[in-house]
C-alpha atoms as a PDB file:
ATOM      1  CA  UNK A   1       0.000   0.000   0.000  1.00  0.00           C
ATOM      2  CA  UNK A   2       1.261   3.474  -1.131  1.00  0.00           C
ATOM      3  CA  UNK A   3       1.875   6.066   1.700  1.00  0.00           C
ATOM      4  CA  UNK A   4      -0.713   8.742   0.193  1.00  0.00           C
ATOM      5  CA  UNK A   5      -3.186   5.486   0.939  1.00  0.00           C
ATOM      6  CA  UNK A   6      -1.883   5.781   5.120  1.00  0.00           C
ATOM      7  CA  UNK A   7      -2.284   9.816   5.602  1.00  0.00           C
ATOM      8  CA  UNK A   8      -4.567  12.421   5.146  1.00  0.00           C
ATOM      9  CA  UNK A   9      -5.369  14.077   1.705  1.00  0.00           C
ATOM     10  CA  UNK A  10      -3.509  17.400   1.247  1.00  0.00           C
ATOM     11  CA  UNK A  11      -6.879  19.366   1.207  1.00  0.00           C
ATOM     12  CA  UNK A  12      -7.365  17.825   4.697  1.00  0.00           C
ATOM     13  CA  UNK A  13      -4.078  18.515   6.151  1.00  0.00           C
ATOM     14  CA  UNK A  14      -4.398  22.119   5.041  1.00  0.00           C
ATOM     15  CA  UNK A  15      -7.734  22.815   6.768  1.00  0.00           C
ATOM     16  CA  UNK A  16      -6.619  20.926   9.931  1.00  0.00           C
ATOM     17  CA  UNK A  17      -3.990  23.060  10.401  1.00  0.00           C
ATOM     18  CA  UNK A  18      -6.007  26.022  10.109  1.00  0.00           C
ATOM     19  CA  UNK A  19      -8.531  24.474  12.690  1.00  0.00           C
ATOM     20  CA  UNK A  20      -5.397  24.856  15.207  1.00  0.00           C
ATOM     21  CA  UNK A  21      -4.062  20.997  14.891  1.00  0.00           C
ATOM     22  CA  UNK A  22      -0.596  20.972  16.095  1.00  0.00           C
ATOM     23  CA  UNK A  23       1.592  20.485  13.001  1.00  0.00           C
ATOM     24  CA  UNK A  24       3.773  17.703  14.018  1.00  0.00           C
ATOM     25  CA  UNK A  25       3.465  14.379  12.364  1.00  0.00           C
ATOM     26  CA  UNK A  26       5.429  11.276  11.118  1.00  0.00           C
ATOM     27  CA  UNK A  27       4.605  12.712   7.104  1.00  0.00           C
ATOM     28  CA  UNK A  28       4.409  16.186   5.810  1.00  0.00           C
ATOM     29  CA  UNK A  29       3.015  17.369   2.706  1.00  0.00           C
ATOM     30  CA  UNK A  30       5.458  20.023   0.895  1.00  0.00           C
ATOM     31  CA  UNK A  31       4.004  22.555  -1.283  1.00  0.00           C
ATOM     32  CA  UNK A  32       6.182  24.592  -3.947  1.00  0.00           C
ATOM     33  CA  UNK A  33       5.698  28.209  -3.573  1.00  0.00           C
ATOM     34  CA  UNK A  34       6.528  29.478  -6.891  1.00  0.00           C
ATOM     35  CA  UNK A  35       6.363  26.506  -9.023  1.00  0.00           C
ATOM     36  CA  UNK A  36       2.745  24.604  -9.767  1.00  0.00           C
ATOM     37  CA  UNK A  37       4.579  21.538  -8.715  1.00  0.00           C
ATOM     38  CA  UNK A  38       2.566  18.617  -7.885  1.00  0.00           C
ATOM     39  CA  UNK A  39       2.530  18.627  -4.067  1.00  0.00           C
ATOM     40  CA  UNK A  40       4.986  15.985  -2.373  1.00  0.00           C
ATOM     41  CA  UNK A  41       4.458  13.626   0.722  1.00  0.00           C
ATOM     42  CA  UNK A  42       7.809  12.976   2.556  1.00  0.00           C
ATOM     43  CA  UNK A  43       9.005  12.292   5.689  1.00  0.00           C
ATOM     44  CA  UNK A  44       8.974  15.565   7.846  1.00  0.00           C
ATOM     45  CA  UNK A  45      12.341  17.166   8.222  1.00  0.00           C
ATOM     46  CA  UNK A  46      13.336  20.225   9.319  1.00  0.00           C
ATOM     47  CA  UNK A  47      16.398  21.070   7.374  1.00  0.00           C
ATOM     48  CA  UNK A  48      17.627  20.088   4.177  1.00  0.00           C
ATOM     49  CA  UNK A  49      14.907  18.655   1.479  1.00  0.00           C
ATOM     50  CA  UNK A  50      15.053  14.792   1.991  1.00  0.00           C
ATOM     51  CA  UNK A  51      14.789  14.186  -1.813  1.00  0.00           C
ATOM     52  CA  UNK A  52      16.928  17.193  -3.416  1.00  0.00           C
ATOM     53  CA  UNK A  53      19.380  17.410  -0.673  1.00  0.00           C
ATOM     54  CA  UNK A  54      18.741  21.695  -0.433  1.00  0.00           C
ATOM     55  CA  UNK A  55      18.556  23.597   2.311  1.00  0.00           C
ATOM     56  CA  UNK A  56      15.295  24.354   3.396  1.00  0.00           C
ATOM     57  CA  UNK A  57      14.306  27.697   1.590  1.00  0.00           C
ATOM     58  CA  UNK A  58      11.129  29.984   2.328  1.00  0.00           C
ATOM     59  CA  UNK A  59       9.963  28.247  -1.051  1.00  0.00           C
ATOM     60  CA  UNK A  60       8.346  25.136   0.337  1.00  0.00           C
ATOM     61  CA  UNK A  61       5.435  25.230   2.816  1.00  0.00           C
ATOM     62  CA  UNK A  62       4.872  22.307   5.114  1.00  0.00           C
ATOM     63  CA  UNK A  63       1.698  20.753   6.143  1.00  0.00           C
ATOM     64  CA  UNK A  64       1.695  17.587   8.202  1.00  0.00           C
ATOM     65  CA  UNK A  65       0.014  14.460   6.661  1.00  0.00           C
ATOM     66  CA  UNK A  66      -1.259  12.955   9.643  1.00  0.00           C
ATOM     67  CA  UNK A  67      -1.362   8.900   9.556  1.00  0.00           C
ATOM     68  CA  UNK A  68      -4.190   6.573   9.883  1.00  0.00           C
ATOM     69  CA  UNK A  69      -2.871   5.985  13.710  1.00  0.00           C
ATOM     70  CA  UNK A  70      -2.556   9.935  14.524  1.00  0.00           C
ATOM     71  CA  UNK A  71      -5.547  10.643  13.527  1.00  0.00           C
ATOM     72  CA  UNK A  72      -7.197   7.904  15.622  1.00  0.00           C
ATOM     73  CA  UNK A  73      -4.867   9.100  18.526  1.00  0.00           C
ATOM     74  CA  UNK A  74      -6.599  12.409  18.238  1.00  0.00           C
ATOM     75  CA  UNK A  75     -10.118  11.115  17.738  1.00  0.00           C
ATOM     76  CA  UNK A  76     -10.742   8.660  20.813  1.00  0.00           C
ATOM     77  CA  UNK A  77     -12.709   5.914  21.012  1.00  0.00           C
ATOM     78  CA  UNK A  78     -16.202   6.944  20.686  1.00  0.00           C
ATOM     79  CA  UNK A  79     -15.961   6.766  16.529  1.00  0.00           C
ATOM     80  CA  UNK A  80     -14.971   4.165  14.304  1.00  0.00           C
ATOM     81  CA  UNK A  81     -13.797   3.370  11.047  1.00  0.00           C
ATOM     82  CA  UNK A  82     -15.339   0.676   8.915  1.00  0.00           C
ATOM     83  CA  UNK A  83     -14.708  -0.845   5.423  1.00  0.00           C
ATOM     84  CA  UNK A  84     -17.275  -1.517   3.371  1.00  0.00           C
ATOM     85  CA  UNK A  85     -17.272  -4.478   0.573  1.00  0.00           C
ATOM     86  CA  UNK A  86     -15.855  -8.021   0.590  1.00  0.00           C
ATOM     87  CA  UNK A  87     -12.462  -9.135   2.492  1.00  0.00           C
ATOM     88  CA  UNK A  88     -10.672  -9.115  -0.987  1.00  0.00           C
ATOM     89  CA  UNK A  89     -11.654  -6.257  -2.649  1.00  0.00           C
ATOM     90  CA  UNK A  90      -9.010  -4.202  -3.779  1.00  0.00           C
ATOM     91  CA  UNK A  91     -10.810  -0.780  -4.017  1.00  0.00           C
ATOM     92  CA  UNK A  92     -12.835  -0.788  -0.393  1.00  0.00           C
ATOM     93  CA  UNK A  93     -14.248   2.352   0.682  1.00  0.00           C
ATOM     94  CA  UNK A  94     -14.745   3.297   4.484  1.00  0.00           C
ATOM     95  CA  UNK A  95     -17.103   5.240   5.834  1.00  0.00           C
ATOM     96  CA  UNK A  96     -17.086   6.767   9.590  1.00  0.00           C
ATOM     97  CA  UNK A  97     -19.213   5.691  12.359  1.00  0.00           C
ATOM     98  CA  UNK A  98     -20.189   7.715  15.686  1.00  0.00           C
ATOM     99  CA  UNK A  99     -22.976   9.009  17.906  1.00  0.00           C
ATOM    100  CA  UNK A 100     -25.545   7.535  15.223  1.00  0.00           C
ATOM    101  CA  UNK A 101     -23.683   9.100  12.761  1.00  0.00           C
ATOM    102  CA  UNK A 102     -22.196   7.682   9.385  1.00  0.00           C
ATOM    103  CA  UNK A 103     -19.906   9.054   6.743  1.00  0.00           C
ATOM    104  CA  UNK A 104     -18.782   7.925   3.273  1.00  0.00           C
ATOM    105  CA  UNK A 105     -17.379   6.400   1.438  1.00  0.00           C
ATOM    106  CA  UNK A 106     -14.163   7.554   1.423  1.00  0.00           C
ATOM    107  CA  UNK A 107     -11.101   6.069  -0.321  1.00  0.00           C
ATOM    108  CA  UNK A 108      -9.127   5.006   2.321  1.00  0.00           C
ATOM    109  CA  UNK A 109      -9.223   4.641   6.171  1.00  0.00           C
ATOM    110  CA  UNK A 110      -7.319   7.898   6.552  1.00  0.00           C
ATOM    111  CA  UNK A 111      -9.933  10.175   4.998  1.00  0.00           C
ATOM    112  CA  UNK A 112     -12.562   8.732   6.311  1.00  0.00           C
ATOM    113  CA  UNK A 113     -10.792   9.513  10.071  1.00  0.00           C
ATOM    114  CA  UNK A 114      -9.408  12.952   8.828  1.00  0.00           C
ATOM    115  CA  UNK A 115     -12.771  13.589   7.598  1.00  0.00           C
ATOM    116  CA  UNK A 116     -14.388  13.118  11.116  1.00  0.00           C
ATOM    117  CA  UNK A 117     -11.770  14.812  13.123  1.00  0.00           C
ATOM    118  CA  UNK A 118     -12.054  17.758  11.128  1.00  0.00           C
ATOM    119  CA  UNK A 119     -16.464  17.849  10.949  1.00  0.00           C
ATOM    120  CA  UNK A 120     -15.747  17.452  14.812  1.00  0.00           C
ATOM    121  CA  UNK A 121     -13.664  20.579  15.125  1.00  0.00           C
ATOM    122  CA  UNK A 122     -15.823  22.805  12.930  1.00  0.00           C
ATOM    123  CA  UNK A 123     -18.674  21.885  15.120  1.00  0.00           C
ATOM    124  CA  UNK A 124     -17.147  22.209  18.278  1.00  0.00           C
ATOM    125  CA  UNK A 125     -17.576  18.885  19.785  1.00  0.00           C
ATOM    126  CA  UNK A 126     -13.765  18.710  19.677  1.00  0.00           C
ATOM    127  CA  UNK A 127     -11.431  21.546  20.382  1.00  0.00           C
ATOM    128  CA  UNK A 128      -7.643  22.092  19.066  1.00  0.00           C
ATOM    129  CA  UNK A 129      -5.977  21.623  22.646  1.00  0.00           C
ATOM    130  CA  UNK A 130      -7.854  18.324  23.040  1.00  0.00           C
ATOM    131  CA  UNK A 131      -6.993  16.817  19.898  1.00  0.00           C
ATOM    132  CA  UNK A 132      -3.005  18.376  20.531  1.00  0.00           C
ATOM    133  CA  UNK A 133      -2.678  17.275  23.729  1.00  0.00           C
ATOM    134  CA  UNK A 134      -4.304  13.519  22.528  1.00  0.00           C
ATOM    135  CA  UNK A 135      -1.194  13.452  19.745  1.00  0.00           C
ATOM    136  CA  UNK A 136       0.740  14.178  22.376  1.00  0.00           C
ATOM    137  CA  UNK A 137       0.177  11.371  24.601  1.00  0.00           C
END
């Protein structure tokens, strides 16, 4: 399984980071600033580009792709994630489940998690310090 299957789309890790999510993480998107490169998912560093070798320049913008396991650090227990179609299919979707709630599909167990952590934030059942201080633990 690719890694972009394991984290967080970009689009996701953007708007959790403006709901206040603490931007540490295992993954990081990087975003060109003055190219229309296609956005890259690497392992988060915090000097020299882990593919080119450069220095870290004011070009690139980080973003932390949160995995499937951060994001259910974050969440708790009182959701779920659950894949839909047979054992063997190779394109299952999930969907989220919680407080009579459910989601989906989504692509992959990761969306489906970031999905709920971030509808949870914009609605205020969560708040940024509880979901930092869960990643934290």
């Amino acid at each position: 399984m690719k890694i972009e299957q394991q984290v967080c789309t970009l689009d996701q890790a953007i708007r959790l980071k403006e709901l206040g999510v603490t931007q540490e993480s295992v993954f990081s998107w990087f975003l060109a600033k003055d190219r229309d490169d296609i956005p890259a998912l690497n392992r988060s560093w915090k000097s020299d580009c882990p593919t080119c070798g450069h220095p870290q320049t004011p070009y690139f913008a980080e973003v932390s792709a949160f995995t499937v396991a951060e994001l259910g650090q974050m969440i708790g227990s009182e959701f779920y994630t659950e894949r839909l179609g047979t054992a063997t299919s190779q394109y299952a979707n999930w969907d989220w489940v919680g407080a009579e709630n459910r989601m989906g599909p989504f692509s992959t167990e990761a969306e489906a998690r970031a999905d709920f952590l971030i509808k949870m934030l914009e609605i205020g059942m969560y708040t940024a310090e509880e979901v930092n201080k869960r990643l934290e633990a």
